[in-house]
N, C-alpha and C. Protein backbone atom coordinates (compact mmCIF):
# COMPACT_ATOMS: atom_id res chain seq x y z
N UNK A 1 93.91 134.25 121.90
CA UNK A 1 92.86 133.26 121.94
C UNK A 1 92.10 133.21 120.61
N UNK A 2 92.20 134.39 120.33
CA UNK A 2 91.29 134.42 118.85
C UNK A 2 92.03 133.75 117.82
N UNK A 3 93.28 133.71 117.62
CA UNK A 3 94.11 133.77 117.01
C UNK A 3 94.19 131.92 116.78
N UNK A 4 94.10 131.48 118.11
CA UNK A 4 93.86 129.67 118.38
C UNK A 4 92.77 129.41 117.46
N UNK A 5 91.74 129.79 118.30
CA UNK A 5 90.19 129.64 117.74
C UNK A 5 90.23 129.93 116.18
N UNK A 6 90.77 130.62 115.52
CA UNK A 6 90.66 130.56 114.08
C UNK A 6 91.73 129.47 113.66
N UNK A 7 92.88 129.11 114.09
CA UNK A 7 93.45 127.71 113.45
C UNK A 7 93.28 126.65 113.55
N UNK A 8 92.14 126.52 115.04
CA UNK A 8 91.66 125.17 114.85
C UNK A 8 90.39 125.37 113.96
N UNK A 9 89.53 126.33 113.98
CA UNK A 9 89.10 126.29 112.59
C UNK A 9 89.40 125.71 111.33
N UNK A 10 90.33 126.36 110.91
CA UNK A 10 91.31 126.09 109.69
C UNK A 10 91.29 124.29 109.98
N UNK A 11 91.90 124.15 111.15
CA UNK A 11 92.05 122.63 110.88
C UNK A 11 90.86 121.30 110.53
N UNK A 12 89.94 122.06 110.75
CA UNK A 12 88.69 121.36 111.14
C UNK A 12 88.16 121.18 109.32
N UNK A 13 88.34 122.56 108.65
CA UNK A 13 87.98 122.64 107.64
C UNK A 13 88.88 121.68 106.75
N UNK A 14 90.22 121.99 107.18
CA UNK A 14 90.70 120.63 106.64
C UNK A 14 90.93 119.30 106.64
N UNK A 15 90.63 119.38 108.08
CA UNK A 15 89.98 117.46 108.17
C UNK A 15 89.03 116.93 107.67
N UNK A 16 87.92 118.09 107.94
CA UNK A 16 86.71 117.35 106.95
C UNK A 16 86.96 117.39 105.88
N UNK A 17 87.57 118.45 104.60
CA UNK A 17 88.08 118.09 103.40
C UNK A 17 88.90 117.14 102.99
N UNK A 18 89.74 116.68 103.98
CA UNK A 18 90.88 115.37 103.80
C UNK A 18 89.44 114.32 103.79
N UNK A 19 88.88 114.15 104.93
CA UNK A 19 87.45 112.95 104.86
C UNK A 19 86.53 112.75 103.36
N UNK A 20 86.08 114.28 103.25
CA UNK A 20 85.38 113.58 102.06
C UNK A 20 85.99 113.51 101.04
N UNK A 21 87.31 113.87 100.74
CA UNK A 21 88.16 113.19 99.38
C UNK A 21 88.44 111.92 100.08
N UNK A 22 88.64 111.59 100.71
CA UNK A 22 89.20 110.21 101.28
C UNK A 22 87.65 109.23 100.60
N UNK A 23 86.67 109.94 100.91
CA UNK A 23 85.02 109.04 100.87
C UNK A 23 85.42 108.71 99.71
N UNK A 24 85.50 109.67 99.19
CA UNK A 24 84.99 109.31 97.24
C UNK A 24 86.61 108.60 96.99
N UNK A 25 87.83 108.57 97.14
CA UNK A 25 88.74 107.83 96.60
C UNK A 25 88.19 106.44 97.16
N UNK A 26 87.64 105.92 98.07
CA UNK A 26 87.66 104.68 98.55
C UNK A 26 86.91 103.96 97.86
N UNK A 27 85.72 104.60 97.28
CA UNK A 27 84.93 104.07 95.89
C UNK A 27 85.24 102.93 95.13
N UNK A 28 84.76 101.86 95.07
CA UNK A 28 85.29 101.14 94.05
C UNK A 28 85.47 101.89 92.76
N UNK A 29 86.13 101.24 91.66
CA UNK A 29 85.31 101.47 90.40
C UNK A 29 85.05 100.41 89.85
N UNK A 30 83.89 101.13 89.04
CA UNK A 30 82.45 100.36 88.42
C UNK A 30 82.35 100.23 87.15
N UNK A 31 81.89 99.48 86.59
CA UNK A 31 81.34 99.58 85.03
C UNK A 31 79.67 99.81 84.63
N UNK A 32 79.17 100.07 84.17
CA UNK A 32 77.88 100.44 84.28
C UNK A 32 77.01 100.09 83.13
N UNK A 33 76.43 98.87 83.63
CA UNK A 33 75.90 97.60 82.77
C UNK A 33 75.04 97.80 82.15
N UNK A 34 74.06 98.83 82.14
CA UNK A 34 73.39 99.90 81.07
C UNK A 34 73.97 100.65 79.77
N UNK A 35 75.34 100.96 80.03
CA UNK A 35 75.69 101.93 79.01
C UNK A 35 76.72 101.26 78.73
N UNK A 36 78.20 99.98 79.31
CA UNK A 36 78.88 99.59 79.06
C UNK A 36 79.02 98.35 77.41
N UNK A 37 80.12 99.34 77.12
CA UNK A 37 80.02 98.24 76.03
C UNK A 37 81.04 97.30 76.09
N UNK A 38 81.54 96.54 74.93
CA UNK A 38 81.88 94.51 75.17
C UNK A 38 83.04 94.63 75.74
N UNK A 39 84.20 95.75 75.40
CA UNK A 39 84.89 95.82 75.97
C UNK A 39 85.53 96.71 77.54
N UNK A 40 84.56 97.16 77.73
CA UNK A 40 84.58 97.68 78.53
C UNK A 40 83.81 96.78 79.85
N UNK A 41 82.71 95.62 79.64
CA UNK A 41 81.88 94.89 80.37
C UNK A 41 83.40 93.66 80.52
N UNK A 42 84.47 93.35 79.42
CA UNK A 42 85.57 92.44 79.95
C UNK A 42 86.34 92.82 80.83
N UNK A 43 85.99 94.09 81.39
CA UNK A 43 86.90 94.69 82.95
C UNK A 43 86.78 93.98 83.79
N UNK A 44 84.95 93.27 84.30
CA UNK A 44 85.18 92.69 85.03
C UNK A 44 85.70 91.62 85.40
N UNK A 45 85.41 90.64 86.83
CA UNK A 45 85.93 89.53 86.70
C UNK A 45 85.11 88.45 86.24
N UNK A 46 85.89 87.76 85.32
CA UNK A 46 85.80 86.49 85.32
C UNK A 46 85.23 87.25 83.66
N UNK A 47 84.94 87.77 83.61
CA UNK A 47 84.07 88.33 82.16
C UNK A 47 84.69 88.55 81.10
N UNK A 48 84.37 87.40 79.80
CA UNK A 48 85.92 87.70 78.57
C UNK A 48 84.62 88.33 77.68
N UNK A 49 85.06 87.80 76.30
CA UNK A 49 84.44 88.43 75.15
C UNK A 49 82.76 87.53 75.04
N UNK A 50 83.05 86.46 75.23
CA UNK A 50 81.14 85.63 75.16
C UNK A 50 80.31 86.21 76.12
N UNK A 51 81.68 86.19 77.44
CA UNK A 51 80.17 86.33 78.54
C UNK A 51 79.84 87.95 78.35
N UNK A 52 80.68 89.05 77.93
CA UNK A 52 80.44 90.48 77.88
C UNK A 52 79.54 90.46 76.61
N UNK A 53 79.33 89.24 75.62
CA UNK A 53 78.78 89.60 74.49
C UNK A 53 77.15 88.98 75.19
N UNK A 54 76.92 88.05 75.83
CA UNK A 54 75.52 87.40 76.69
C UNK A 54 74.79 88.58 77.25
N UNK A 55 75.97 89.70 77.47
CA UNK A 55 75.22 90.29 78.48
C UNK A 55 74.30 91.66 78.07
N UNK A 56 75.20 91.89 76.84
CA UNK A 56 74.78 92.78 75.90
C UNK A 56 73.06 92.37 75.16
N UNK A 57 73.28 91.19 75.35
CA UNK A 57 72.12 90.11 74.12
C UNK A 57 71.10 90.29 75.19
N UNK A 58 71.64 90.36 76.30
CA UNK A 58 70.31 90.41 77.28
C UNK A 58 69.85 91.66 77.78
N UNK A 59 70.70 92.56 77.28
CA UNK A 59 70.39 93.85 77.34
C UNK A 59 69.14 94.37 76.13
N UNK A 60 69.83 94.15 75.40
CA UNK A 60 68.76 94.53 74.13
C UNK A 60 67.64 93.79 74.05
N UNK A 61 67.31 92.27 74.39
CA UNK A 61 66.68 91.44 74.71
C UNK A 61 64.90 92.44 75.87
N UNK A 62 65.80 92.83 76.47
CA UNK A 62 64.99 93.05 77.86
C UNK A 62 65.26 94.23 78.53
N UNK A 63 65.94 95.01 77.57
CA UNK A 63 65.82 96.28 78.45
C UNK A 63 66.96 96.75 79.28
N UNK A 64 67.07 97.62 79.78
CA UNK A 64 67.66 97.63 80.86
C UNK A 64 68.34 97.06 81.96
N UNK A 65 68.99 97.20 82.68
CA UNK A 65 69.14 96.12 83.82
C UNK A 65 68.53 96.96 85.20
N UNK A 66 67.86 96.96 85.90
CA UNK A 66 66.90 97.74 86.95
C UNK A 66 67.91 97.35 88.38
N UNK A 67 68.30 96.52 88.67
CA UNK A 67 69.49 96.53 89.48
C UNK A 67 70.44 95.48 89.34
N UNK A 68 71.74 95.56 89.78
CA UNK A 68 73.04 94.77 89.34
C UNK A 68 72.68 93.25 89.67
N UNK A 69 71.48 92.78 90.83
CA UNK A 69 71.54 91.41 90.74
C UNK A 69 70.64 90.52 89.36
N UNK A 70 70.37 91.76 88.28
CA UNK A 70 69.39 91.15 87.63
C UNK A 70 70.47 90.25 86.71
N UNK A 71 71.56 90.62 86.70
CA UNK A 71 72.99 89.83 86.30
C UNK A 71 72.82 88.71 86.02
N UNK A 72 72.41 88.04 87.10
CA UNK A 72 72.20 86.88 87.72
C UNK A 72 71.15 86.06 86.56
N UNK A 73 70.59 86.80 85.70
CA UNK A 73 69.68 86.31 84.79
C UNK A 73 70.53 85.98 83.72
N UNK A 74 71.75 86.65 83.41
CA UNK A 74 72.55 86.27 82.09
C UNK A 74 72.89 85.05 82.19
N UNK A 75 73.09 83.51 81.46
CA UNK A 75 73.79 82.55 81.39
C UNK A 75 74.73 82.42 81.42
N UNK A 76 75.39 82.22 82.52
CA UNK A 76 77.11 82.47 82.77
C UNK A 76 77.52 83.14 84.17
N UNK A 77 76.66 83.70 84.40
CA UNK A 77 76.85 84.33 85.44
C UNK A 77 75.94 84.05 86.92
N UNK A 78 76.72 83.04 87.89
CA UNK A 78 76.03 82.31 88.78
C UNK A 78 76.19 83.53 90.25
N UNK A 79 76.22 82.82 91.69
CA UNK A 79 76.42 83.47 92.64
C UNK A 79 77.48 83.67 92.59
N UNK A 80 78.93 82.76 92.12
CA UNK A 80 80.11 83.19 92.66
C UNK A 80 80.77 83.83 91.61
N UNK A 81 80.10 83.75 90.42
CA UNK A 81 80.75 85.04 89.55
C UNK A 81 80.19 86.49 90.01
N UNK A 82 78.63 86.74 90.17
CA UNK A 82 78.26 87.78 90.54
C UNK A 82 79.03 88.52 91.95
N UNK A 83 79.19 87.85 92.93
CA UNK A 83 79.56 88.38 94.22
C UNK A 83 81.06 89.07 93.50
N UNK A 84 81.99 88.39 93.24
CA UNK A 84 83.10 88.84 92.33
C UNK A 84 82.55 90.41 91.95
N UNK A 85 81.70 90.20 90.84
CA UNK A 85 81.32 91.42 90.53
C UNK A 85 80.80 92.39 91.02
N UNK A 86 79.73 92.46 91.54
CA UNK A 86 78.61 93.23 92.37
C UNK A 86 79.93 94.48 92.67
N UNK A 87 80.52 94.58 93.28
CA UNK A 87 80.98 96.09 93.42
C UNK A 87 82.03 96.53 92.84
N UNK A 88 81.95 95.99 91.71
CA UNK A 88 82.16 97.29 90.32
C UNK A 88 81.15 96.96 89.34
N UNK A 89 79.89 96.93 89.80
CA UNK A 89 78.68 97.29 88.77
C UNK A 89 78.15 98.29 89.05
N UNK A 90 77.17 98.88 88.26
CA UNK A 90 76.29 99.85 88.58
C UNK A 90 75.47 99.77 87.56
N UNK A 91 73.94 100.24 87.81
CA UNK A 91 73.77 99.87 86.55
C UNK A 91 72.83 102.17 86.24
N UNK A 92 73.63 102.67 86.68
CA UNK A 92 73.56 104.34 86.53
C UNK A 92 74.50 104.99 86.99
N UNK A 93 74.63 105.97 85.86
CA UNK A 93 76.46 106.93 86.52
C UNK A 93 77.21 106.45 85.40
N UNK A 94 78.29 106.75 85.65
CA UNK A 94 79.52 106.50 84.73
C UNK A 94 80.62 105.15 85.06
N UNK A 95 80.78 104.84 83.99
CA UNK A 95 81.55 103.97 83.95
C UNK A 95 82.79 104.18 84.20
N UNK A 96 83.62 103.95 85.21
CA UNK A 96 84.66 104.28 85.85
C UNK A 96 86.10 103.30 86.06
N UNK A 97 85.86 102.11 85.27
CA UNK A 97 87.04 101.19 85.39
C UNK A 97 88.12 101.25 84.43
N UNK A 98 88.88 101.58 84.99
CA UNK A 98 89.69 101.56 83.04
C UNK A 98 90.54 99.97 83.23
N UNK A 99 91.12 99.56 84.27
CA UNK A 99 92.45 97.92 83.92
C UNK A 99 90.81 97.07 84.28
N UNK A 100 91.66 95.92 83.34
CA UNK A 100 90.83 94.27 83.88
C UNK A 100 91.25 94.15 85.66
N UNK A 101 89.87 93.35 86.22
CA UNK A 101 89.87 93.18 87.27
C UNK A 101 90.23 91.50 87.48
N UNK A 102 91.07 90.92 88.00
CA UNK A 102 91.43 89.91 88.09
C UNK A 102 91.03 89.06 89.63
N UNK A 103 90.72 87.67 89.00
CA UNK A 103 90.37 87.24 90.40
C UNK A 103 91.33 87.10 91.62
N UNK A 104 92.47 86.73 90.85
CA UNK A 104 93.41 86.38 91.85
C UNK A 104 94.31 87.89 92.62
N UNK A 105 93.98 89.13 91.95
CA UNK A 105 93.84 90.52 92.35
C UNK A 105 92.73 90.77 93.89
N UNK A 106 91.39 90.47 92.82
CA UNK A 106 90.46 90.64 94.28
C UNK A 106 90.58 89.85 95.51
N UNK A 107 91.26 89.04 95.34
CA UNK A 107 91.65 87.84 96.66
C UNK A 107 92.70 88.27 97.30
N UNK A 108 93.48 88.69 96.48
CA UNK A 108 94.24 89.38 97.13
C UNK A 108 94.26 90.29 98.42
N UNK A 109 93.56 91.40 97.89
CA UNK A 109 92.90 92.44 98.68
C UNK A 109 91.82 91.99 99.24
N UNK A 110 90.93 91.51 99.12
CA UNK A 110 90.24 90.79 100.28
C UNK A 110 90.97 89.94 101.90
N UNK A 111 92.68 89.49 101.41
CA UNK A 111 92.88 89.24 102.54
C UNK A 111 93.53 90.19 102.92
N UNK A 112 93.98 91.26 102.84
CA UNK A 112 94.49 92.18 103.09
C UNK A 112 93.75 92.70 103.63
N UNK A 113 92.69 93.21 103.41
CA UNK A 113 91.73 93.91 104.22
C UNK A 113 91.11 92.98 105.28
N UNK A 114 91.30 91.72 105.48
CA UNK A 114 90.78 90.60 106.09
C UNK A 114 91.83 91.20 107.38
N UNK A 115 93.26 91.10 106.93
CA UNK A 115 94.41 91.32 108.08
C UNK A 115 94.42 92.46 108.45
N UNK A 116 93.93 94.06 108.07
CA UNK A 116 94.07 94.76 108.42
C UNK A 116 93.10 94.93 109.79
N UNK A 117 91.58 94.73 109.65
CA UNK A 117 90.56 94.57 110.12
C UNK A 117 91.52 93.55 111.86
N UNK A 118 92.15 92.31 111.35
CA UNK A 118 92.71 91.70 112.28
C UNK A 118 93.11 92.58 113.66
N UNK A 119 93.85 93.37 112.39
CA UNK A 119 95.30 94.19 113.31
C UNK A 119 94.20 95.31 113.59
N UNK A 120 93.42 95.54 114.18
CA UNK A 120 93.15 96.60 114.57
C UNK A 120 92.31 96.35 115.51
């Protein structure tokens, strides 16, 4: 009995370890609109070299960005570019994106996760 009782132990310890690596892989990644520079701000979508250079201008301009919808203040960047973006911004932590994010990528996976959600 003891012998049970310590492997479902064991298992327990490793389910919850499978869970919280699972948490943190599911993470988007982000770019981090405080510390990101021009090329690294063209990860996101829809974002080439002007609009990553606007955003910079409005950085130095004004500071900081205090949260990711202040975005929304750069010229160029409306609701349906921001929503695109919003989760791979951050604007504290590390910058974590390394490929360009493509729109026709995120649509992708949006219906995918649309059908999975279906099927279940």
């Amino acid at each position: 009995m003891q012998h049970l009782n310590h492997l479902v132990r064991i298992a327990l310890v490793f389910a919850f370890a499978l869970g919280a690596f699972g948490a943190v892989a599911a993470e988007p990644p982000v770019v981090n609109v405080n510390t990101a520079e021009a090329s690294q701000l063209t990860l996101l979508p829809r974002v080439g070299p002007a609009l990553a250079q606007r955003i910079l201008d409005h950085r130095e301009a004004n500071g900081k960005f205090e949260r990711a919808e202040d975005l929304l203040l750069v010229r160029g960047i409306g609701d349906k570019t921001f929503a695109l973006m919003k989760p791979h911004v951050t604007v504290d932590g590390k910058t974590t994106l390394n490929d360009k994010l493509r729109v026709s990528d995120l649509q992708r996976q949006a219906e995918a996760e649309t059908k999975d959600d279906d099927q279940r």
